[in-house]
C-alpha atoms as a PDB file:
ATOM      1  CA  UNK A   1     -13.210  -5.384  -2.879  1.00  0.00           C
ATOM      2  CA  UNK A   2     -10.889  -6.765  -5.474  1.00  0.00           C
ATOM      3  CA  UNK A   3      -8.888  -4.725  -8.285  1.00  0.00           C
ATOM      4  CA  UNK A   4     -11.327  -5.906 -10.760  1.00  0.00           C
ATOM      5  CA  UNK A   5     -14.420  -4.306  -8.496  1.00  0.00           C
ATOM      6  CA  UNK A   6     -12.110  -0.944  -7.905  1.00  0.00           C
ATOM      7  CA  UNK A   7     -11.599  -1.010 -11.848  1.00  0.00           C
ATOM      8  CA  UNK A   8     -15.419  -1.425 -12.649  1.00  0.00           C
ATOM      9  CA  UNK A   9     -16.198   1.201  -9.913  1.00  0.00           C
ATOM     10  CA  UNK A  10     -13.829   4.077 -10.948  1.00  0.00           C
ATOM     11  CA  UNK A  11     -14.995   3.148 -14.602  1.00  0.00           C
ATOM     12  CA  UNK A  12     -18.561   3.266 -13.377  1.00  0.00           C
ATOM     13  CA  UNK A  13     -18.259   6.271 -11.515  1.00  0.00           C
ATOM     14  CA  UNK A  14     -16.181   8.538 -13.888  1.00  0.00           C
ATOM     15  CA  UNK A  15     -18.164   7.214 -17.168  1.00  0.00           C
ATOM     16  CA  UNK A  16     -15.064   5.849 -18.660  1.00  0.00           C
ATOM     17  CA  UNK A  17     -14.589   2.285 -20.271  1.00  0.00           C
ATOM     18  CA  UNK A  18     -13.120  -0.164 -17.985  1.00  0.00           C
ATOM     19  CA  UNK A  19      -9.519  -0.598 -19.997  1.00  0.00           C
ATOM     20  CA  UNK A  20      -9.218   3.210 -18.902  1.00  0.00           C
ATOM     21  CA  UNK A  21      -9.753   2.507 -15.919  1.00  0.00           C
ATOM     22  CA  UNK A  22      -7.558  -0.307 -15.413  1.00  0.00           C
ATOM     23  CA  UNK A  23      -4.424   1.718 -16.997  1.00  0.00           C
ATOM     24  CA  UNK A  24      -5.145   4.652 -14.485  1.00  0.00           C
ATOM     25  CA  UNK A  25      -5.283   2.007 -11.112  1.00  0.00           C
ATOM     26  CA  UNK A  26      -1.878   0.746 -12.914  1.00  0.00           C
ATOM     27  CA  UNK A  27      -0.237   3.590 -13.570  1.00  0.00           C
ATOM     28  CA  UNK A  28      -1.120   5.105  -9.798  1.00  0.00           C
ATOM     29  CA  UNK A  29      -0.256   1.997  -8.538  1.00  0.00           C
ATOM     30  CA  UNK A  30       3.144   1.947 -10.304  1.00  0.00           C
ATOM     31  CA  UNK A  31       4.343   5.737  -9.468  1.00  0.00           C
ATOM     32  CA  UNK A  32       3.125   4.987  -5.381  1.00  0.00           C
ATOM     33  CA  UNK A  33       5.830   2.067  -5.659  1.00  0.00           C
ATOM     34  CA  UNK A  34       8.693   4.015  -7.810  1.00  0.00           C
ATOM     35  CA  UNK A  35       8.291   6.710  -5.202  1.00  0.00           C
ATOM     36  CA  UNK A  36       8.631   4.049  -2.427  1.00  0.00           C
ATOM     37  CA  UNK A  37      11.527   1.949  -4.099  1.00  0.00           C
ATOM     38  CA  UNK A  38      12.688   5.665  -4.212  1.00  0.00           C
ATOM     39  CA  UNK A  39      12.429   6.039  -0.547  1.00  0.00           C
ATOM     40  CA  UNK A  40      10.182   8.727  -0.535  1.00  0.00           C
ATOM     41  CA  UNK A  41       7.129   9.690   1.332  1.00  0.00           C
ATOM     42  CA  UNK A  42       3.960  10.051  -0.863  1.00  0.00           C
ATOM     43  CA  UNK A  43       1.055  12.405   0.797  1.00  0.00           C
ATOM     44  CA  UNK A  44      -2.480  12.051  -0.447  1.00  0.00           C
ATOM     45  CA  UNK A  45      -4.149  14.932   1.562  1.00  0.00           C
ATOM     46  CA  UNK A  46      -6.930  13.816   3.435  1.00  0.00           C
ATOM     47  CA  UNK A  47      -6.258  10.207   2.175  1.00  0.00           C
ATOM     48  CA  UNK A  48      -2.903   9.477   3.743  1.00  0.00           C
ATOM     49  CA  UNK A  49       0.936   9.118   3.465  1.00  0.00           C
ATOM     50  CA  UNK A  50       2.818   6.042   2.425  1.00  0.00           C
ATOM     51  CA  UNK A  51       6.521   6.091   3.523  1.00  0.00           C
ATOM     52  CA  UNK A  52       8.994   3.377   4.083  1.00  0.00           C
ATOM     53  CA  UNK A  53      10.606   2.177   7.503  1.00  0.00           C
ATOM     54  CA  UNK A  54      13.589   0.213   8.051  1.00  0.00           C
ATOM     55  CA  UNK A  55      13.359  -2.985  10.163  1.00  0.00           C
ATOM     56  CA  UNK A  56      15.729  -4.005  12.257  1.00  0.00           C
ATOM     57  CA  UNK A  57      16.966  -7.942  12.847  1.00  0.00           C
ATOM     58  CA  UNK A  58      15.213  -9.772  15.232  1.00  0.00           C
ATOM     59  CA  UNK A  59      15.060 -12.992  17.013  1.00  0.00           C
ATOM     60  CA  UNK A  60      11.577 -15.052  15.769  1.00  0.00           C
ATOM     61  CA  UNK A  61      10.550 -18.357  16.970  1.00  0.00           C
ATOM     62  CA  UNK A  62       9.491 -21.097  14.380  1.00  0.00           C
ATOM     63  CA  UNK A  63       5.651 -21.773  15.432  1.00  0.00           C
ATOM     64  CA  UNK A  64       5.980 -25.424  14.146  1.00  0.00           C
ATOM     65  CA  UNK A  65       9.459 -26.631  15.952  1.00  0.00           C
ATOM     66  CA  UNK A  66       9.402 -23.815  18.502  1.00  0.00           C
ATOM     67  CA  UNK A  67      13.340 -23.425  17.612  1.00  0.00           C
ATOM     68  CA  UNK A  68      14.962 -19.752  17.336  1.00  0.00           C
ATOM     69  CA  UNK A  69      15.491 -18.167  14.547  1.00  0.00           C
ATOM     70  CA  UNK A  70      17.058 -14.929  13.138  1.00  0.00           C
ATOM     71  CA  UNK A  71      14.756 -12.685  10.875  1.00  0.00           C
ATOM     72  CA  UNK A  72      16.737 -10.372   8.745  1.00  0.00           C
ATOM     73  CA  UNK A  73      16.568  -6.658   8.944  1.00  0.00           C
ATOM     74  CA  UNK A  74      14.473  -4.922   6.132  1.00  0.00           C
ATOM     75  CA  UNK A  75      13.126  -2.094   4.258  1.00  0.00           C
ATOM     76  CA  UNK A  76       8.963  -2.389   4.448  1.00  0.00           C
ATOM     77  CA  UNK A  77       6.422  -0.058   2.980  1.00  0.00           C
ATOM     78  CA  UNK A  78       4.124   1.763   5.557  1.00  0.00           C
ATOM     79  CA  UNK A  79       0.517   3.555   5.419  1.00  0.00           C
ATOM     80  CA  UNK A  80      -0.300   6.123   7.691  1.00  0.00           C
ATOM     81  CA  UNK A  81      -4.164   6.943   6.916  1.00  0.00           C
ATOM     82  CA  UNK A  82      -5.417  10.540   6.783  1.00  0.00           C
ATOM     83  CA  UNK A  83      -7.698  12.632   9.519  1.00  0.00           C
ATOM     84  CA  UNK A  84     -10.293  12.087   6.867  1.00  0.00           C
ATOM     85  CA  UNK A  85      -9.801   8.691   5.733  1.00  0.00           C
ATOM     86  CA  UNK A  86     -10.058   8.014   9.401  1.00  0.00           C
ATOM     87  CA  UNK A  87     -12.896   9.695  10.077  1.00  0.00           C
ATOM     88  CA  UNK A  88     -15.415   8.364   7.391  1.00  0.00           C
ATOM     89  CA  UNK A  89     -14.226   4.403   7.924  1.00  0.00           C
ATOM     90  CA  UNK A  90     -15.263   5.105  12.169  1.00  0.00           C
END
């Protein structure tokens, strides 16, 4: 599914125009990523939690030349999904 079919779905669903929509996927969107940029965990009971993880450096090889490299260490989002979430999707 792609944002536009989430849009027309949530529009469909909660018998709201589709620029409504799209403004409420945005805006949910947006405050999961402040809270993230934020460092905080965000818990969607029975949906799951996003958090962020630190990364450290690592050696990588470079599939085309096979040479060494060094991959930085980094800060990378993370989704844990819920006992729910889990259980409908198996």
């Amino acid at each position: 599914m792609t944002k536009a079919g989430l849009i027309a779905s949530v529009a469909k669903e909660c018998k709201i125009s589709k620029a409504i929509a799209e403004k409420t996927l945005n805006s949910v969107t947006s405050n999961i990523t402040k809270a993230l940029k934020k460092k905080d965990k965000l818990t969607l009971t029975g949906f799951g939690t996003f958090s962020v993880a630190k990364r450290k450096a690592r050696v990588g090889r470079n599939p085309q030349t096979g040479a060494e490299i060094t991959i930085k260490a980094c800060i990378v989002p993370k989704f844990k999904p819920g006992k729910e979430l889990k259980k409908a999707v198996s």
